[in-house]
N, C-alpha and C. Protein backbone atom coordinates (compact mmCIF):
# COMPACT_ATOMS: atom_id res chain seq x y z
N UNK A 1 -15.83 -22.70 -10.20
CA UNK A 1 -15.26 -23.84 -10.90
C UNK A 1 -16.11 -24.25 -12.10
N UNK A 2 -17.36 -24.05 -12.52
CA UNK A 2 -18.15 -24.38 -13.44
C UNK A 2 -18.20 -22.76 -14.31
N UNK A 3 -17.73 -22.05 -14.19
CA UNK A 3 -17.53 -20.87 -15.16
C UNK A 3 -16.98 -21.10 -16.68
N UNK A 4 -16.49 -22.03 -16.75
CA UNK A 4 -16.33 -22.56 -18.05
C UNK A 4 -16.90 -22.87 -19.25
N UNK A 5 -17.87 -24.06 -18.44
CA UNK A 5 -19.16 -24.97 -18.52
C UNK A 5 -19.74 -23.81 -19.27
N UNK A 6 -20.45 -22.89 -18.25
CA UNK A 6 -21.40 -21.87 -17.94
C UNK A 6 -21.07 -21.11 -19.47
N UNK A 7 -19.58 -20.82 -19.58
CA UNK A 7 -19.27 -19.49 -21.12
C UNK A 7 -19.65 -20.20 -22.07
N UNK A 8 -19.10 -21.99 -22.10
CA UNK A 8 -19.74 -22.29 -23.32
C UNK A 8 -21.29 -23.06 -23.33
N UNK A 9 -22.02 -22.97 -22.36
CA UNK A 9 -23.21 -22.77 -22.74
C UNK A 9 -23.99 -21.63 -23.58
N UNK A 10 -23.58 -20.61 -23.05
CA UNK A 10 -23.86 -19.06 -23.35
C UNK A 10 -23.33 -19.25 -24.90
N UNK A 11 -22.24 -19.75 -24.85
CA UNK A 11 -21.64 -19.64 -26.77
C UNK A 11 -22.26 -20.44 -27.30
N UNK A 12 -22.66 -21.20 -26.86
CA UNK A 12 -23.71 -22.27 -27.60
C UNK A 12 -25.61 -22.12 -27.93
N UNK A 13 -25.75 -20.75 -26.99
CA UNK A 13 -27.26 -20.08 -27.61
C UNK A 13 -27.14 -19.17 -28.22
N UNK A 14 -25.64 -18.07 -27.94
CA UNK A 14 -26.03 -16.75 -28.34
C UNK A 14 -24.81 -16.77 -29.69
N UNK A 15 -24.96 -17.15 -31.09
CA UNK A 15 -23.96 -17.53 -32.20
C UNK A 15 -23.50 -16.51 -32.75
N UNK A 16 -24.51 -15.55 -32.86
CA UNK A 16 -24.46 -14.11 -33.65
C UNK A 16 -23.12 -13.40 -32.98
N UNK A 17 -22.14 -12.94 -33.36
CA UNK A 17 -21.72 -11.89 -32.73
C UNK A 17 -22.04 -10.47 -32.67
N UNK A 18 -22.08 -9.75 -31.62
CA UNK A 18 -22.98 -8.26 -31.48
C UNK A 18 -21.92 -7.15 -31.72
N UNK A 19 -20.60 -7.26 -31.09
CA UNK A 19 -19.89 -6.67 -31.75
C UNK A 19 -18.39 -7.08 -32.64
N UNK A 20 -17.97 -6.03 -33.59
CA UNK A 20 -16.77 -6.49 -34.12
C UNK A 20 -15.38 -6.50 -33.53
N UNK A 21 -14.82 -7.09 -33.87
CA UNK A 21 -13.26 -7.52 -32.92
C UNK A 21 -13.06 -5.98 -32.51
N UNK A 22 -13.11 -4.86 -32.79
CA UNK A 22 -12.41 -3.43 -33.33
C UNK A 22 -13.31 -2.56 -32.36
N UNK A 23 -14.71 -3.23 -31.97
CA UNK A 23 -15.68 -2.62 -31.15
C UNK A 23 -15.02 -2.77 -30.05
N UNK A 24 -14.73 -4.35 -29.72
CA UNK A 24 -14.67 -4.96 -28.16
C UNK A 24 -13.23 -4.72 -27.90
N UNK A 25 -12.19 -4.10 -29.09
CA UNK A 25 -11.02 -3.34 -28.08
C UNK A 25 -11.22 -2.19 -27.81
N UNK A 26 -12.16 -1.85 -28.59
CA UNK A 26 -12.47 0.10 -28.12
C UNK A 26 -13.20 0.20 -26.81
N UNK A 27 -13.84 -0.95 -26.47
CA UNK A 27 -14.64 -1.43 -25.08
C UNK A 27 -13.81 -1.15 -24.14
N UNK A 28 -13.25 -2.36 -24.42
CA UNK A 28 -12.27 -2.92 -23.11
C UNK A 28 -10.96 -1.95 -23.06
N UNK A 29 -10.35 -1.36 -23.75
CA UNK A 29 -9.73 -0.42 -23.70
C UNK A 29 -10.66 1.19 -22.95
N UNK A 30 -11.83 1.79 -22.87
CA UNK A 30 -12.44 2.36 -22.15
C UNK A 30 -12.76 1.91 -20.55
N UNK A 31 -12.95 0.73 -20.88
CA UNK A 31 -13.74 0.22 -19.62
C UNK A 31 -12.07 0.33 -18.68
N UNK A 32 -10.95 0.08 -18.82
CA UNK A 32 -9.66 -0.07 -18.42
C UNK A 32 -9.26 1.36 -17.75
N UNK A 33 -9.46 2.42 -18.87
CA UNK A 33 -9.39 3.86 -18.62
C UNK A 33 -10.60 4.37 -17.22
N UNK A 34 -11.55 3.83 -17.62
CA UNK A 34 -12.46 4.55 -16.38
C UNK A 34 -12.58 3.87 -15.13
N UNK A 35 -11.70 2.78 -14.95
CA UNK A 35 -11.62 2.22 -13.63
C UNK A 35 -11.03 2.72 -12.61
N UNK A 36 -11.81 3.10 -11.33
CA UNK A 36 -11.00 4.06 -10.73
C UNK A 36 -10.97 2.97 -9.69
N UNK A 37 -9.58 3.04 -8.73
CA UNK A 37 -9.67 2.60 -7.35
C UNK A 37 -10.88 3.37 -6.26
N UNK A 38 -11.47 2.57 -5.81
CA UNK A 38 -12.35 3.51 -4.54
C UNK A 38 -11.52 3.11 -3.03
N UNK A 39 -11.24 4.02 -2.52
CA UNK A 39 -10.92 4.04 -1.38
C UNK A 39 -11.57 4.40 0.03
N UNK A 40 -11.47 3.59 0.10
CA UNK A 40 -12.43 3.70 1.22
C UNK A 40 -11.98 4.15 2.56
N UNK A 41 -12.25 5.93 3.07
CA UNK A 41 -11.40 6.77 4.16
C UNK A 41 -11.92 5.82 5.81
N UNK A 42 -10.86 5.11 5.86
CA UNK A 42 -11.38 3.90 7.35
C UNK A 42 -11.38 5.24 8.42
N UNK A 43 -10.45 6.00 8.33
CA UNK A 43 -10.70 7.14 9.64
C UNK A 43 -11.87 7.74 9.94
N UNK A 44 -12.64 8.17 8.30
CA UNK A 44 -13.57 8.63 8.42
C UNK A 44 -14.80 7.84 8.89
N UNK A 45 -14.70 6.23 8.27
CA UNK A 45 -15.96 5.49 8.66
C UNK A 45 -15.86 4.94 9.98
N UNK A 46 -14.87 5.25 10.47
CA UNK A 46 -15.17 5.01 12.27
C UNK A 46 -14.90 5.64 12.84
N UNK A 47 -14.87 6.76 12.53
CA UNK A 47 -15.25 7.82 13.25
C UNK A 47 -13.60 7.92 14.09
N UNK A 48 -12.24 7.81 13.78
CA UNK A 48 -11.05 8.13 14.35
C UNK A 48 -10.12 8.87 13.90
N UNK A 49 -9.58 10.09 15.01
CA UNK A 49 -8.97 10.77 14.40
C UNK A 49 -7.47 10.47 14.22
N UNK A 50 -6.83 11.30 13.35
CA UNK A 50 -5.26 11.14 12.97
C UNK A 50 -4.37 10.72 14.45
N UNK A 51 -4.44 12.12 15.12
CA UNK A 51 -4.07 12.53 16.63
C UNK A 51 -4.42 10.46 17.13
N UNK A 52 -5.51 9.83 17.08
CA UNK A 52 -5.41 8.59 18.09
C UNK A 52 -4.24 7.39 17.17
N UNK A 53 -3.99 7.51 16.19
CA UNK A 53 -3.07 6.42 15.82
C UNK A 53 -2.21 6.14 16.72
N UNK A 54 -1.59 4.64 16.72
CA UNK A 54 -0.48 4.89 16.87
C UNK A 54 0.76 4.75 16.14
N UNK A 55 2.02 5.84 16.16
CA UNK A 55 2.66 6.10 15.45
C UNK A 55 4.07 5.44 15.61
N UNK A 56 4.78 5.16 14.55
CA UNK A 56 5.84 4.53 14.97
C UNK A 56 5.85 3.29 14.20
N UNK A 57 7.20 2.29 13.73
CA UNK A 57 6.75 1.13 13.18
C UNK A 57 7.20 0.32 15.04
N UNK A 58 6.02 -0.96 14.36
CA UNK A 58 5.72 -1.83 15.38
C UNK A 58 6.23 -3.09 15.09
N UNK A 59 6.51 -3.34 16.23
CA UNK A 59 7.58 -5.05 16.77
C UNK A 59 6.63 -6.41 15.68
N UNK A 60 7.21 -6.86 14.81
CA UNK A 60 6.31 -7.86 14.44
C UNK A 60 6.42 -9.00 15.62
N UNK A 61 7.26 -8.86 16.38
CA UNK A 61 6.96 -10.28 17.86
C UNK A 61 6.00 -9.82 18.80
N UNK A 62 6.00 -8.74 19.15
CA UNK A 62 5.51 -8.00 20.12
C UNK A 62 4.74 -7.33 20.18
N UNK A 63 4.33 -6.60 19.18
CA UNK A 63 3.49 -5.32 18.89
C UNK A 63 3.73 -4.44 19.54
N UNK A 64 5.13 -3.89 20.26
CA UNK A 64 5.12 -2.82 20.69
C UNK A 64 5.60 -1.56 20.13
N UNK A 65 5.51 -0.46 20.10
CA UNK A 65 5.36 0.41 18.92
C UNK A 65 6.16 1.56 19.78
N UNK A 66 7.22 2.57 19.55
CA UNK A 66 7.96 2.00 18.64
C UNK A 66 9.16 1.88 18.59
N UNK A 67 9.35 1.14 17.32
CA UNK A 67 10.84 0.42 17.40
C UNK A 67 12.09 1.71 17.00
N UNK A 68 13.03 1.38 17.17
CA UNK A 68 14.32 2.09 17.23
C UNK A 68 15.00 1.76 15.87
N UNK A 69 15.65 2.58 15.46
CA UNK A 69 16.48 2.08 13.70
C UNK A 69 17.41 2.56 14.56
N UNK A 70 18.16 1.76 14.27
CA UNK A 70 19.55 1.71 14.72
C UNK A 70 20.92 0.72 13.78
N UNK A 71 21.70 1.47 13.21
CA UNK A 71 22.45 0.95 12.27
C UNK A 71 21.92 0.11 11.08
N UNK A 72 20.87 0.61 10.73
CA UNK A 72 19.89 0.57 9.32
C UNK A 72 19.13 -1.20 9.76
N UNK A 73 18.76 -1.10 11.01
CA UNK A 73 17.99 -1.93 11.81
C UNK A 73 17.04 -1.40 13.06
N UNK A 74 15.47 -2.29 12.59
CA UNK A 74 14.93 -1.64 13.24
C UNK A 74 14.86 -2.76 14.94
N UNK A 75 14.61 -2.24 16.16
CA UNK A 75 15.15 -2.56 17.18
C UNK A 75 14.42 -2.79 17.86
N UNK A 76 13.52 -3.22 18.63
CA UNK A 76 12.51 -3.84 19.84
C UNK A 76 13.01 -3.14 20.91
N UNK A 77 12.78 -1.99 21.69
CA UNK A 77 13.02 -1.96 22.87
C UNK A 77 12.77 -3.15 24.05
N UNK A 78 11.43 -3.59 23.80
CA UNK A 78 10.44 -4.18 24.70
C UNK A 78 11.34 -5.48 24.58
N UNK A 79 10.87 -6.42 23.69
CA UNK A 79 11.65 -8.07 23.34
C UNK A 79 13.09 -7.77 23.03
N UNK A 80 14.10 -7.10 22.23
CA UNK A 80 14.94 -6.87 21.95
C UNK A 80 14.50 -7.12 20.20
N UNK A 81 13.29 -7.90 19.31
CA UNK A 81 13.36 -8.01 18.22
C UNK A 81 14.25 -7.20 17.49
N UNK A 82 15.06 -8.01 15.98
CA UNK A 82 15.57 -7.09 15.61
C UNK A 82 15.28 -7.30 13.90
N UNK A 83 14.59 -6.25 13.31
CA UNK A 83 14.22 -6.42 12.03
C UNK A 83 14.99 -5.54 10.90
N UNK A 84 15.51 -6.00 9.83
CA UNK A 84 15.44 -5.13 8.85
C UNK A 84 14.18 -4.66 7.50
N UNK A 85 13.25 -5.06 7.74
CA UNK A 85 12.38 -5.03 6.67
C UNK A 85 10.68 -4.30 7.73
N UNK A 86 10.96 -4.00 8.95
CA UNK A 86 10.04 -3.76 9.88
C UNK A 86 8.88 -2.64 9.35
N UNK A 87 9.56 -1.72 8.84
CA UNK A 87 8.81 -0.48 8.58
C UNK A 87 7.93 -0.96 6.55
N UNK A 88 7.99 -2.09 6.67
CA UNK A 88 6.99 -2.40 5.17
C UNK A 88 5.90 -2.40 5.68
N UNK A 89 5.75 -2.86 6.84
CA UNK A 89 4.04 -2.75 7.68
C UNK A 89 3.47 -1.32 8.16
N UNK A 90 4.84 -0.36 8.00
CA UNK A 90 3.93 0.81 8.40
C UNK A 90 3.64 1.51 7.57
N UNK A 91 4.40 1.37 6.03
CA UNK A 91 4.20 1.69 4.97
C UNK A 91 2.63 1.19 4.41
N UNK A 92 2.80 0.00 4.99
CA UNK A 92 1.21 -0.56 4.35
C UNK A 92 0.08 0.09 5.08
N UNK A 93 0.29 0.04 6.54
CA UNK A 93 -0.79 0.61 7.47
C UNK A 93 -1.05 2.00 6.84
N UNK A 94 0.29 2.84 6.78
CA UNK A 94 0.00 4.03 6.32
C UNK A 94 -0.80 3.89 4.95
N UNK A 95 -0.52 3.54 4.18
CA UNK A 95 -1.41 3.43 2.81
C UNK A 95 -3.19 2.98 2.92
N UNK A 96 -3.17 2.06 3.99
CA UNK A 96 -4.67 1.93 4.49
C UNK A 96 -5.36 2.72 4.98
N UNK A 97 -4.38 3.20 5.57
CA UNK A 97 -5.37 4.33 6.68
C UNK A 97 -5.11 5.73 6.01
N UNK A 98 -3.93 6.26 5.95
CA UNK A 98 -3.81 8.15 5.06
C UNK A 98 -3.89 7.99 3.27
N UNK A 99 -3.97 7.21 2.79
CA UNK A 99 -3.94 7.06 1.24
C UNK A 99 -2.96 6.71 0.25
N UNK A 100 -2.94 6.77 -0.63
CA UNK A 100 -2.30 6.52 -1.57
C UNK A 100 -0.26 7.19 -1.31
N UNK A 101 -0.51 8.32 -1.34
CA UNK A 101 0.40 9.32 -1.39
C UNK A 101 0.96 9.99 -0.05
N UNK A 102 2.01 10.24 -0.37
CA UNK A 102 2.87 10.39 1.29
C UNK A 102 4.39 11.45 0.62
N UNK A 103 4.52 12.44 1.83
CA UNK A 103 5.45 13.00 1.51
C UNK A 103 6.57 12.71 2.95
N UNK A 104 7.70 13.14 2.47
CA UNK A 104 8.90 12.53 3.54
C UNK A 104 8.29 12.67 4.85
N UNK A 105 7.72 14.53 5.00
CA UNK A 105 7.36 14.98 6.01
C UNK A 105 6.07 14.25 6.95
N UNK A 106 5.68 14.02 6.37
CA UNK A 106 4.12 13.24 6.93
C UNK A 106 4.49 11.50 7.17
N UNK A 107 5.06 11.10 5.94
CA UNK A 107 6.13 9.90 6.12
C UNK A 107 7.08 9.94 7.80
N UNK A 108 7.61 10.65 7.68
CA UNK A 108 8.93 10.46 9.46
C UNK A 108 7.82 10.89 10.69
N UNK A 109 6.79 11.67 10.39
CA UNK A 109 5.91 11.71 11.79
C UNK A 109 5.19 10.66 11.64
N UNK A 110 4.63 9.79 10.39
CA UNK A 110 3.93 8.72 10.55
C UNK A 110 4.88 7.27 11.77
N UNK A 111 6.06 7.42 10.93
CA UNK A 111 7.24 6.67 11.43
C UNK A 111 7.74 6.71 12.47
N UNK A 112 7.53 8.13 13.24
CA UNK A 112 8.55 8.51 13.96
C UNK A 112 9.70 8.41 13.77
N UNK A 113 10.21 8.81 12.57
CA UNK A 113 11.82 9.24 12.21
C UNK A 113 12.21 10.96 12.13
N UNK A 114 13.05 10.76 12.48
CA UNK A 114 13.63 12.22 13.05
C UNK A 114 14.65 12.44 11.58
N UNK A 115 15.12 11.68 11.04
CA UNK A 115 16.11 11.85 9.55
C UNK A 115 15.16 11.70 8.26
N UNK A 116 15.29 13.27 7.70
CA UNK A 116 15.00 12.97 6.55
C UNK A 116 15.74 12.38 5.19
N UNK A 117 17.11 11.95 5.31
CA UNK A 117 17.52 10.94 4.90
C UNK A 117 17.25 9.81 4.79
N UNK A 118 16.92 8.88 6.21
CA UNK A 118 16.77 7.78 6.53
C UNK A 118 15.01 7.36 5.90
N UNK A 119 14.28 8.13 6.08
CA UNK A 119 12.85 8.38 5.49
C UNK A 119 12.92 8.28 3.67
N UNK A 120 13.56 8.98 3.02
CA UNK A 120 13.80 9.01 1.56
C UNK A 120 14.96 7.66 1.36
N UNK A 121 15.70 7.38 2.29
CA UNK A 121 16.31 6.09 1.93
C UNK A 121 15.24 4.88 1.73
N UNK A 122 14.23 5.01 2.68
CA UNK A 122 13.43 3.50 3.08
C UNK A 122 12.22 3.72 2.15
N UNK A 123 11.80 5.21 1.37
CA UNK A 123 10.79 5.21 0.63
C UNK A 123 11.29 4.84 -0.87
N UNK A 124 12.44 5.22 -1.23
CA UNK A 124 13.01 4.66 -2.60
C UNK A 124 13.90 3.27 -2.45
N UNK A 125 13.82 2.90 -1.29
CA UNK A 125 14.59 1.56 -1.12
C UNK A 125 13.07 0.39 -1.90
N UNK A 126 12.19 1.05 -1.17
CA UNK A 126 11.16 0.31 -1.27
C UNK A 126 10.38 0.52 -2.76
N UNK A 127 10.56 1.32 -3.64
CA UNK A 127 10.67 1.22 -5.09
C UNK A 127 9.11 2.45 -5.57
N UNK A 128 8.80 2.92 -4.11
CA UNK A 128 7.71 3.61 -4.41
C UNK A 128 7.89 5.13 -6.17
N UNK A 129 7.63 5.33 -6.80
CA UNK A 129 7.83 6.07 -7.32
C UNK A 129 7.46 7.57 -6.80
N UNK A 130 7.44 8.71 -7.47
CA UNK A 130 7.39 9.61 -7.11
C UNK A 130 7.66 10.81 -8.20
N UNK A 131 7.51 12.02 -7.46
CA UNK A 131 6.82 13.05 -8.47
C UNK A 131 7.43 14.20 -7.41
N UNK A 132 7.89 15.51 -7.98
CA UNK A 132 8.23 16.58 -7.51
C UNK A 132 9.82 16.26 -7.58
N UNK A 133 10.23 17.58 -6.58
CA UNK A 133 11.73 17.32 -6.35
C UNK A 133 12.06 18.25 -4.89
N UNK A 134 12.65 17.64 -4.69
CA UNK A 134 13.36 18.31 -2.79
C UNK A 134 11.82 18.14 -2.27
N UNK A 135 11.62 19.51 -1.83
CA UNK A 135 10.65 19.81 -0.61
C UNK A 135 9.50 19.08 -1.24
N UNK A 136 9.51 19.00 -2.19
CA UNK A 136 7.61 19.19 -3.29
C UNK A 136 7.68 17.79 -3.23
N UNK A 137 8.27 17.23 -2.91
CA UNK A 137 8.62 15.42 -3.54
C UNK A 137 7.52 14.87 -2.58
N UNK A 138 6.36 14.03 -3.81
CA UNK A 138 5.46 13.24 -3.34
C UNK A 138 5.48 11.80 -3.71
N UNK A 139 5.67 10.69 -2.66
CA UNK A 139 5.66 9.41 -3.30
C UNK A 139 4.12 8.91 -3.32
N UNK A 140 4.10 7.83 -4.30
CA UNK A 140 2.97 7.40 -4.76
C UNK A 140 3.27 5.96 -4.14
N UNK A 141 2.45 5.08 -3.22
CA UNK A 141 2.24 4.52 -2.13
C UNK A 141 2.13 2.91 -2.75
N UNK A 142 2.19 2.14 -2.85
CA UNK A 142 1.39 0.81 -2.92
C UNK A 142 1.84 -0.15 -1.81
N UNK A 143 0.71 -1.04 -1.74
CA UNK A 143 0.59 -2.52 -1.04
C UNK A 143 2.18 -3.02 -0.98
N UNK A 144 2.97 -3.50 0.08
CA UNK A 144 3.86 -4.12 -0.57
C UNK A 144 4.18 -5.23 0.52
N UNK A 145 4.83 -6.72 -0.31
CA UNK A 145 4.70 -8.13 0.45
C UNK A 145 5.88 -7.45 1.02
N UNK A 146 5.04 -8.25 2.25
CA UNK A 146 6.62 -8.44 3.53
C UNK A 146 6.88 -10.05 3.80
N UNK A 147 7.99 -9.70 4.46
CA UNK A 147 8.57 -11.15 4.17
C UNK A 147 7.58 -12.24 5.19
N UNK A 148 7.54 -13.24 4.52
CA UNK A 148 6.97 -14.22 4.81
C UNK A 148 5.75 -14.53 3.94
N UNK A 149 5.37 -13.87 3.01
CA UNK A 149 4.44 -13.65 2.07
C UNK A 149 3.11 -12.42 2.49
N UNK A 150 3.18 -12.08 3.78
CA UNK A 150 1.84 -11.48 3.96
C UNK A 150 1.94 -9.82 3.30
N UNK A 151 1.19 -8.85 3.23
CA UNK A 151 1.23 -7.70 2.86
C UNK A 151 0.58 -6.80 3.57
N UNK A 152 0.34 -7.51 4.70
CA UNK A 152 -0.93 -6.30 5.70
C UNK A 152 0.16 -6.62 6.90
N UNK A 153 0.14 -5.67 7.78
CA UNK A 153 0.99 -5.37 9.29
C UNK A 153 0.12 -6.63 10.19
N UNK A 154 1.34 -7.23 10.93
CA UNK A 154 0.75 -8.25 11.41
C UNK A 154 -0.49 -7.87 13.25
């Protein structure tokens, strides 16, 4: 909250400018380019393999894993919950835990979906972009809010 204060103190000792307007976009335009995301492999830093996940999207009432799609709804065996937006949490989990990038195939065993329809419906429903075509087709992954505002699997 005093970062303000603080800049124009700093503007108030240091008057000279060091570089020209033309420097500090050639800056900040580099500094933009070499920012990389670091990701940090959670499987690897605790030591867990793929094989122990568990797979499937999970009951946001219940946590029981996993749920049933059934007439483009996903289904609670356990409570009966019934969600349409269920599998944004496994999309996210998946992005935490396997990375960025996901193909249908690795996508429906993450899911446990048996249709590769239903898998390419819920990955372009969800606005992920993507690269290749048919078999080669790789989507490119992000964070995404689920309803109620949160963005991480409850």
């Amino acid at each position: 909250n005093q970062i303000l204060f603080r800049i124009q103190d700093i503007e108030k000792v240091y008057r000279q400018d060091l570089f020209t307007q033309n420097q500090l976009l050639k800056l900040s335009k580099h500094i933009i380019e070499a920012h990389k995301d670091t990701m940090l492999n959670v499987l690897d830093a605790y030591n867990v393999k793929q094989s122990d996940l568990i797979r499937g999207v999970i009951c946001p009432n219940c946590s029981y894993a996993p749920m049933q799609r059934i007439n483009g709804k996903w289904r609670c065996r356990k409570c009966g919950y019934v969600s349409i937006h269920a599998h944004l949490a496994a999309f996210n989990d998946y992005y935490l835990l396997m990375g960025h990038f996901a193909t249908n195939s690795k996508m429906r065993d993450f899911l446990r979906i048996t249709s590769v329809d239903v898998t390419r419906y819920l990955l372009q429903k969800a606005n992920f972009s993507y690269f290749g075509t048919t078999r080669g087709r790789t989507y490119e992954l992000f964070l995404t809010k689920l309803p109620g505002g949160g963005v991480t699997s409850e």
